[in-house]
Protein backbone atom coordinates (compact mmCIF):
# COMPACT_ATOMS: atom_id res chain seq x y z
CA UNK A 1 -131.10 171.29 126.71
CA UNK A 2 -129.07 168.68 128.37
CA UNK A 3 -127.73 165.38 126.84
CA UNK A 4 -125.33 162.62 128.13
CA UNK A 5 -124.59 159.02 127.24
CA UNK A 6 -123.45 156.32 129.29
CA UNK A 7 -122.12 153.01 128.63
CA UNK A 8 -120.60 150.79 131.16
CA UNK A 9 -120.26 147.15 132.05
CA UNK A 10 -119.22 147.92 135.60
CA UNK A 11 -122.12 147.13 138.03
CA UNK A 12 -120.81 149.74 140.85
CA UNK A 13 -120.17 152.47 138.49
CA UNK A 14 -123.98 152.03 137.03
CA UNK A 15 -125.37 152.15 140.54
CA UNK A 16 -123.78 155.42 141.13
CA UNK A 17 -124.76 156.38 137.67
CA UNK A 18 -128.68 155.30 138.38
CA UNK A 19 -128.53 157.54 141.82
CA UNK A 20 -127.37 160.31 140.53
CA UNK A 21 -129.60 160.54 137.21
CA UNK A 22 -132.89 159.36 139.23
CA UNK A 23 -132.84 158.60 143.52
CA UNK A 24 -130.65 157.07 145.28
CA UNK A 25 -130.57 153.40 144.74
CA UNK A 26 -129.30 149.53 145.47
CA UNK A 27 -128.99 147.50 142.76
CA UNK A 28 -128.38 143.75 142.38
CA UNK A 29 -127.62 141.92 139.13
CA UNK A 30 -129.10 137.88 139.04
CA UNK A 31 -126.70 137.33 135.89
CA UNK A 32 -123.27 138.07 136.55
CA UNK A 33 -122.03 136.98 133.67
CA UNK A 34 -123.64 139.81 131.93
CA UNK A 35 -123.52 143.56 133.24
CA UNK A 36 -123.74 145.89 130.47
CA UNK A 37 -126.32 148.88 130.83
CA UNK A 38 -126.82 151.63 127.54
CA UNK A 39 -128.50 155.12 128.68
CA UNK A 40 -129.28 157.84 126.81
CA UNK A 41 -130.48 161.09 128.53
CA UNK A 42 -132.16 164.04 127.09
CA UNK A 43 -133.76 166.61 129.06
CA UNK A 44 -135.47 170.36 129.32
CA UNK A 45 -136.23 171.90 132.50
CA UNK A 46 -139.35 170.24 133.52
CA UNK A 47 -138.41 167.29 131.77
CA UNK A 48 -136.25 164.34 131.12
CA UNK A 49 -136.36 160.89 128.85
CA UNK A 50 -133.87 158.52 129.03
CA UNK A 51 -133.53 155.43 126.99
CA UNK A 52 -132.63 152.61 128.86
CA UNK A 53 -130.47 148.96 127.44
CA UNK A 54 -129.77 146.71 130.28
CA UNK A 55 -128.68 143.42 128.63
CA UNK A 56 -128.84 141.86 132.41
CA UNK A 57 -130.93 140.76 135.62
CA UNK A 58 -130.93 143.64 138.21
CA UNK A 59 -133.14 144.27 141.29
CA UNK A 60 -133.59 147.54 141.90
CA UNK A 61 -134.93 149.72 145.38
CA UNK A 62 -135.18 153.44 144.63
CA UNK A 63 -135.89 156.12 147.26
CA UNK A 64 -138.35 158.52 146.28
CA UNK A 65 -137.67 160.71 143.13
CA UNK A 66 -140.10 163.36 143.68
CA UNK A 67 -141.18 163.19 140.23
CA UNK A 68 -143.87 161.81 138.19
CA UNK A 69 -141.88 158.52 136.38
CA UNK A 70 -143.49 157.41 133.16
CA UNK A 71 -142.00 153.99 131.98
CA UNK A 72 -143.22 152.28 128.61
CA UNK A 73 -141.62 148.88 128.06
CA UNK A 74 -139.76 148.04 124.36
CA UNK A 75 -138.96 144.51 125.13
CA UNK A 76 -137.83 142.50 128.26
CA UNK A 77 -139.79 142.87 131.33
CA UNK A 78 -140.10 144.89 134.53
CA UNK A 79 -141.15 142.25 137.42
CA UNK A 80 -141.96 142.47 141.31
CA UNK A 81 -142.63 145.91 141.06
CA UNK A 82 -143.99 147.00 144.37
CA UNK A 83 -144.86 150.84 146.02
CA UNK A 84 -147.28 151.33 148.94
CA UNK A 85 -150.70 149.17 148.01
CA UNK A 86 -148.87 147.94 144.74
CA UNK A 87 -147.36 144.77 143.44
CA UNK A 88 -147.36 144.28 139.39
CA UNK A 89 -145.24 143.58 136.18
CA UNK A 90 -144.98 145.03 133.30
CA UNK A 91 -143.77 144.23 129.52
CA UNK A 92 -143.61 145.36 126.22
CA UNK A 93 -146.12 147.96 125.10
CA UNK A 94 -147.19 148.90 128.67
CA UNK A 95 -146.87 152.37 129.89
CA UNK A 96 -147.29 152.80 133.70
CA UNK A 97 -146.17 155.70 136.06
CA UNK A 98 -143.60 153.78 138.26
CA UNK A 99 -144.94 155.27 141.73
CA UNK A 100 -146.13 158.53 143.27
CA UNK A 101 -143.40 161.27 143.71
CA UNK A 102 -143.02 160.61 147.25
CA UNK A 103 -143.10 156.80 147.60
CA UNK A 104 -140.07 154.50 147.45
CA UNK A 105 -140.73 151.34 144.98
CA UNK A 106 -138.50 148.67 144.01
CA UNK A 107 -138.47 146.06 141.60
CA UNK A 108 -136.45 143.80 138.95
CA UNK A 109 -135.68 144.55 135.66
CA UNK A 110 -135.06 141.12 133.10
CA UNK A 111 -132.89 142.02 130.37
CA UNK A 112 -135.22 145.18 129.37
CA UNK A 113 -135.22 147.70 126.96
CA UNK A 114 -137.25 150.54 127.93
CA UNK A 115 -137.67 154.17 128.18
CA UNK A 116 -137.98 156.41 131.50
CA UNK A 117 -139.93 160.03 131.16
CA UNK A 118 -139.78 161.83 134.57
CA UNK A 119 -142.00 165.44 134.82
CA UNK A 120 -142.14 168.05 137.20
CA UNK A 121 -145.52 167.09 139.53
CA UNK A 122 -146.10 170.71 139.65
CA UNK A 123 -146.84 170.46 135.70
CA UNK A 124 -150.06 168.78 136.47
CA UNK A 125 -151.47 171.08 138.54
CA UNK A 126 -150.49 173.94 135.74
CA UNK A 127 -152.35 172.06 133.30
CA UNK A 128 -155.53 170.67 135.32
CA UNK A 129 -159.08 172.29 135.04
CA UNK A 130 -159.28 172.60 138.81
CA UNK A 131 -156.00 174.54 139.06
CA UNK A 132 -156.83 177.55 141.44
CA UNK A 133 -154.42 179.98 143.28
CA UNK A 134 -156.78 179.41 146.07
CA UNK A 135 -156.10 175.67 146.25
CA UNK A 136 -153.13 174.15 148.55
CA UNK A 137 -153.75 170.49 147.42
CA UNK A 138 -151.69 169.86 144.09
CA UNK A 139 -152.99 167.48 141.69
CA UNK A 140 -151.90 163.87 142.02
CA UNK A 141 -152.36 160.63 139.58
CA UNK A 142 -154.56 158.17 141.52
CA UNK A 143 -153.29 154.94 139.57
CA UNK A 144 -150.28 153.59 137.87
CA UNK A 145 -152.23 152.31 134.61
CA UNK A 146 -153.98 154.16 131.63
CA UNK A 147 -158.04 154.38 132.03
CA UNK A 148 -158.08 152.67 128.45
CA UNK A 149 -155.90 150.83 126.27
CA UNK A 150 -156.47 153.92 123.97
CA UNK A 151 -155.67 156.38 126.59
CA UNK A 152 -152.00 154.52 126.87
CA UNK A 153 -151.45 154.24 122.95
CA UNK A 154 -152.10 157.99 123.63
CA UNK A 155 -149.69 158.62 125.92
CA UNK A 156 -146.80 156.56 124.10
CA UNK A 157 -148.03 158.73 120.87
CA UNK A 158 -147.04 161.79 122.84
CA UNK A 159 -143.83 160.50 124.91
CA UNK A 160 -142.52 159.49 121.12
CA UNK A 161 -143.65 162.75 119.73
CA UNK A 162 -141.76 164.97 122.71
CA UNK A 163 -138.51 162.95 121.90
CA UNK A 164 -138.35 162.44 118.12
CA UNK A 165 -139.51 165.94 117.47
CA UNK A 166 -138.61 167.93 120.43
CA UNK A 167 -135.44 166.59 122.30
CA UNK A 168 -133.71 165.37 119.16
CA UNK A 169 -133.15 168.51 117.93
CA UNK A 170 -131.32 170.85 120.67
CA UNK A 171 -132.21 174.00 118.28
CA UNK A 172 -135.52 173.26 118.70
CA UNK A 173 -135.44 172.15 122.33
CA UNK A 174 -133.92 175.43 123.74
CA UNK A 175 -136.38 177.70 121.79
CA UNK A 176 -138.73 178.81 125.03
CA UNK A 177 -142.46 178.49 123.40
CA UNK A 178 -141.41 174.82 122.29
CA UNK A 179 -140.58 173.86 125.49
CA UNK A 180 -143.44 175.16 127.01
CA UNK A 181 -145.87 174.01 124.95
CA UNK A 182 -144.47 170.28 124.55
CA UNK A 183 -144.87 170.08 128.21
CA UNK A 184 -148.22 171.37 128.67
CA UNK A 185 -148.84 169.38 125.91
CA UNK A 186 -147.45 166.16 127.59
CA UNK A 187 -148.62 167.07 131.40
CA UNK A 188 -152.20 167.40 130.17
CA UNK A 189 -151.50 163.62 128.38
CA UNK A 190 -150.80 162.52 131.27
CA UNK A 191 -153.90 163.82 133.61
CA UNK A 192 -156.03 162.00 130.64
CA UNK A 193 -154.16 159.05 130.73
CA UNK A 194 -154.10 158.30 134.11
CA UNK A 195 -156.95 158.43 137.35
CA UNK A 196 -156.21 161.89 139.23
CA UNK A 197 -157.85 163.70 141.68
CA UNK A 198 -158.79 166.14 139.41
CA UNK A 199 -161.96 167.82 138.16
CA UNK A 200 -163.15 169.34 134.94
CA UNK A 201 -167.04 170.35 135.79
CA UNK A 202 -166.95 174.23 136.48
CA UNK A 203 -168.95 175.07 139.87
CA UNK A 204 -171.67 177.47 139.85
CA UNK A 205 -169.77 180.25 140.66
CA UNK A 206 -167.34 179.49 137.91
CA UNK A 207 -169.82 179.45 135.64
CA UNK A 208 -171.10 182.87 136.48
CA UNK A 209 -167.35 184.03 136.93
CA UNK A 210 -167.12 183.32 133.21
CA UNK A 211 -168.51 186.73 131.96
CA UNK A 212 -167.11 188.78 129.46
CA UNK A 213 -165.06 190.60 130.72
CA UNK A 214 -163.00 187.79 131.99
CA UNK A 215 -162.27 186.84 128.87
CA UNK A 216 -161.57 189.94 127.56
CA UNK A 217 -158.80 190.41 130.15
CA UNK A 218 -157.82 186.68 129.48
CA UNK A 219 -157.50 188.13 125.28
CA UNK A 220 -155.88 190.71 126.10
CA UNK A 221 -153.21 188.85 128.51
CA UNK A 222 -152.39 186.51 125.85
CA UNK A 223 -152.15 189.29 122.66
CA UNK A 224 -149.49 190.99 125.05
CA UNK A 225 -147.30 187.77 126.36
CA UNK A 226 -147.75 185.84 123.24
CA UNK A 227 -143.94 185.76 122.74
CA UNK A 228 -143.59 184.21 126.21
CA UNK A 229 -144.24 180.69 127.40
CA UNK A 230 -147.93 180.61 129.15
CA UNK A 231 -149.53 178.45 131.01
CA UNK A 232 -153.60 178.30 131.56
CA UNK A 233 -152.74 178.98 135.02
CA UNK A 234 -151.06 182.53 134.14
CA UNK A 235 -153.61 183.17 132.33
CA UNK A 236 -156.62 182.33 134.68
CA UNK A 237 -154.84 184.62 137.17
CA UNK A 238 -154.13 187.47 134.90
CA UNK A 239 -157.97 187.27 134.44
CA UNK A 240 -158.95 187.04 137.92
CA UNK A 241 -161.08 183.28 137.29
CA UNK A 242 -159.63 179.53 138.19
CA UNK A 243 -158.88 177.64 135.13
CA UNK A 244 -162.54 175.92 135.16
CA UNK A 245 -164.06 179.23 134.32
CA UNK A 246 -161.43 180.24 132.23
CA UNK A 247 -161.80 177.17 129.68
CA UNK A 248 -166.12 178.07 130.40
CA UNK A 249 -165.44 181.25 129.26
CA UNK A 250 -163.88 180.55 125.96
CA UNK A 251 -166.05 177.74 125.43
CA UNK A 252 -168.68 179.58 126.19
CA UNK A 253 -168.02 182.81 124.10
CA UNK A 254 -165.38 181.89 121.38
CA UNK A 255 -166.42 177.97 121.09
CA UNK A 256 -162.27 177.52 121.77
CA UNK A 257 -159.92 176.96 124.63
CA UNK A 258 -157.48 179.06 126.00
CA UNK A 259 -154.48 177.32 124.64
CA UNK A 260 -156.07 177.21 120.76
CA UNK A 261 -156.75 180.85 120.76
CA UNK A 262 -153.06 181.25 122.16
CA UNK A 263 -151.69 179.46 119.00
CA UNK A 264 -153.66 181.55 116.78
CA UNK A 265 -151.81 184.31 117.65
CA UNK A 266 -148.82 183.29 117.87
CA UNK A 267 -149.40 181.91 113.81
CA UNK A 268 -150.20 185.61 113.13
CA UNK A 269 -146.90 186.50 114.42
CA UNK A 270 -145.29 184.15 112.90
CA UNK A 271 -147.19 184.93 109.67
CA UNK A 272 -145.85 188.49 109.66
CA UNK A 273 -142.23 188.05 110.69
CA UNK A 274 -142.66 185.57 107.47
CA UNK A 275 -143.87 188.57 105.87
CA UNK A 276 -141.33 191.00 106.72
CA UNK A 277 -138.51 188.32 106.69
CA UNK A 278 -135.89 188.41 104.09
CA UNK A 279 -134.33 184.76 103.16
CA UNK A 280 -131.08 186.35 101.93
CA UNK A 281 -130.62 187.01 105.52
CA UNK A 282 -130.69 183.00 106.34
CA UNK A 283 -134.36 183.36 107.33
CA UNK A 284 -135.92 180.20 107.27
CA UNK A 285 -139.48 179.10 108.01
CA UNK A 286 -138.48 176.38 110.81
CA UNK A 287 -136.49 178.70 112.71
CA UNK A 288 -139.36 181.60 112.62
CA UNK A 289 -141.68 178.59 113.38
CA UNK A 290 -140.06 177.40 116.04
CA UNK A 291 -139.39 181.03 117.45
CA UNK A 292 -143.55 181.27 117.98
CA UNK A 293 -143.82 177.39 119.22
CA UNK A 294 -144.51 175.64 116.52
CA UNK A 295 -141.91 172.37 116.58
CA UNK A 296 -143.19 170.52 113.75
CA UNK A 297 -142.95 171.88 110.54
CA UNK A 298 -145.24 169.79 108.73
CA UNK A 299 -148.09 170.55 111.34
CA UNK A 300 -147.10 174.31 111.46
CA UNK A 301 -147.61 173.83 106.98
CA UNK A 302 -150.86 172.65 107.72
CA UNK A 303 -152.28 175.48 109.94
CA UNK A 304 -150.46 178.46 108.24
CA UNK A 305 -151.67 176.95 105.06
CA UNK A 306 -155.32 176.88 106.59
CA UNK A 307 -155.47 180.39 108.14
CA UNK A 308 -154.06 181.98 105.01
CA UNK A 309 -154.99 179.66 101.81
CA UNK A 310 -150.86 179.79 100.64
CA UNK A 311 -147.59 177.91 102.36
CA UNK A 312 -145.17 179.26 104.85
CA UNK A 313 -142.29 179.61 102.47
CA UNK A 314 -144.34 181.21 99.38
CA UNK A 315 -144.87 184.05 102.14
CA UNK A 316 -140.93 184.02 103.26
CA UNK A 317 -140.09 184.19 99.80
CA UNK A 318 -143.04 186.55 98.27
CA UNK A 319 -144.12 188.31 101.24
C-alpha cells in the first residue's frame, strides 16, 4: 500500500505535484491571493483515492490519464468541465467519472473539496458479464453520470467503504484477498453505476454452455485457489465458459453467483484456522479474517455467526 501527503502553497510546485500523481497538466489559479492545495493519497495496485483541499480558483487541462477517474464533490464546485461531446459542472454530492481513459478534459475547480478515485479500465472488463477471452473490445462507461440518483448514493457508499475500511488500515490493505475483492467489489459498482457497453443476457449458446460440468470444474477451481485473489474471469476460463454462462450456471444450479460461493469457502477456511488457532500465539480473529478476505470485522461476525450459529472469537478461544 502506498501513502503520501502533500501540502504546499506554491502554485508551480502543485502543478508538478498534479502531473506526476495524475497526467500531465497546466494549471492556472483566478485568486492569487490564495494558493494553498491539501492532498492525501492512498493507493493499492489497481487503485488510488486521493483527497483533495484546494482553498483557491484553478483552471485545470489534463492530458489523458488512462484511467477510469471517479470524482464525488464535498463542497465547492467543479465548473467548465469539458471532454469530447461534454460540457458540465458539478457540486457537492455529485459523483461523475471525469472523462474516458483516453480523452483529455479540462476544467476549473472553485475553492473545492473533493475526492479523486482512479481504477485500472481493465478492472471492468474483469468484472463485466460479457467478459470473454474471445473478445478484443474492453468494456467502456458510456456516460459520465449515475443511471439513478440511487445508483450514485451507491457508488459514494462504496468509494467511502474502500477508503474508511480498506485503505485506512495498511495491514489490511496489503493482505492479497482484501485487495482483490474490494476492487471487484468497487469495479462492478461502477459498471452499475454508470451506462457501459456492456451486457448481462447470456446468448443461447451460453445458456447451453452452462451444463454441469462447467460448474463442476468452476467448484473445483475455486476449492483449490481459494487462498488466492480470483477474479470471475479466472474462473470462467478455468471452466472453459465466458462469464455470462458462468454466473447461468450457478444461478442456474446452486441459485448463487460465482463470487458468493467463493466467500463461502473461504469462511470455512477461515472457520478452521479459527479452529486450530491458538490466541496465546497472538492469533486474532481480524488478522485470520482478513487473511481469507474478509476486511470488515463486523460483517465477517455476521456471516461466521450465520454459517455456524456461535461468534468468531468463541471458536478462536474454544475451538
Amino acid at each position: 500500500m502506498e501513502t503520501l501527503t502533500f501540502d504546499s502553497e506554491d502554485l508551480d510546485r502543485t502543478e508538478e505535484f498534479l502531473s506526476h500523481a495524475y497526467a500531465r497538466m497546466r494549471i492556472g489559479n483566478g485568486t492569487p491571493d490564495s494558493s494553498r492545495a491539501r492532498i492525501h493519497r492512498s493507493a493499492i495496485d489497481a487503485v488510488s483515492v486521493d483527497e483533495l483541499d484546494l482553498d483557491f480558483e484553478m483552471s485545470y487541462a489534463v492530458t489523458p490519464l488512462g484511467r477510469i477517474c471517479l470524482c464525488v464533490v464535498h463542497e465547492g464546485t467543479i465548473e467548465d468541465h469539458v471532454y469530447q461531446g461534454v460540457s458540465d459542472s458539478f457540486g457537492p454530492g455529485d459523483v461523475v467519472s471525469l472523462a474516458p481513459p483516453e480523452l483529455p478534459y479540462a476544467g476549473r475547480v472553485r475553492s473545492a473539496r473533493y475526492n479523486i478515485t482512479m481504477l485500472d479500465p481493465e478492472l471492468l472488463t474483469q468484472v463485466a458479464a460479457t467478459a470473454d477471452p474471445r473478445r478484443t473490445e474492453p468494456v467502456r462507461l458510456t456516460g459520465h453520470r449515475p443511471h439513478t440518483p440511487a445508483a450514485g448514493d451507491r457508488l459514494r457508499a462504496t468509494l467511502r467503504y474502500v477508503q474508511d475500511h480498506v485503505l485506512s488500515d495498511p495491514a489490511v490493505a496489503d493482505q492479497p484477498l482484501v485487495a482483490s475483492t474490494a476492487v471487484q467489489h468497487l469495479a462492478a459498482t461502477v459498471l452499475a453505476t454508470f451506462p457501459n457497453t456492456a451486457s448481462t443476457d447470456p446468448t443461447g449458446s451460453e445458456r447451453q454452455d452452462a451444463h454441469p460440468t462447467a460448474l463442476r470444474r468452476a467448484l473445483a477451481y475455486i476449492d483449490d485457489h481459494a487462498d488466492r485473489p480470483l477474479t470471475v474471469v479466472q474462473i470462467a476460463e478455468a471452466a472453459h465458459i465466458s462469464v455470462r454462462a458462468l454466473q447461468y450456471a450457478f444461478r442456474r444450479h446452486l441459485d448463487s453467483t460465482p463470487l458468493a460461493y467463493l466467500r463461502q469457502v473461504r469462511l470455512a477456511h477461515a472457520h478452521a484456522e479459527l479452529a486450530a488457532a491458538d490466541p496465546e500465539d497472538g492469533s486474532t480473529v481480524t488478522d485470520i479474517a482478513a487473511r481469507w478476505g474478509f476486511h470488515h470485522p463486523g460483517r465477517f461476525a455476521t456471516l461466521y455467526r450465520h454459517s455456524y450459529e456461535r461468534t468468531p472469537r468463541r471458536t478462536l478461544h474454544e475451538g
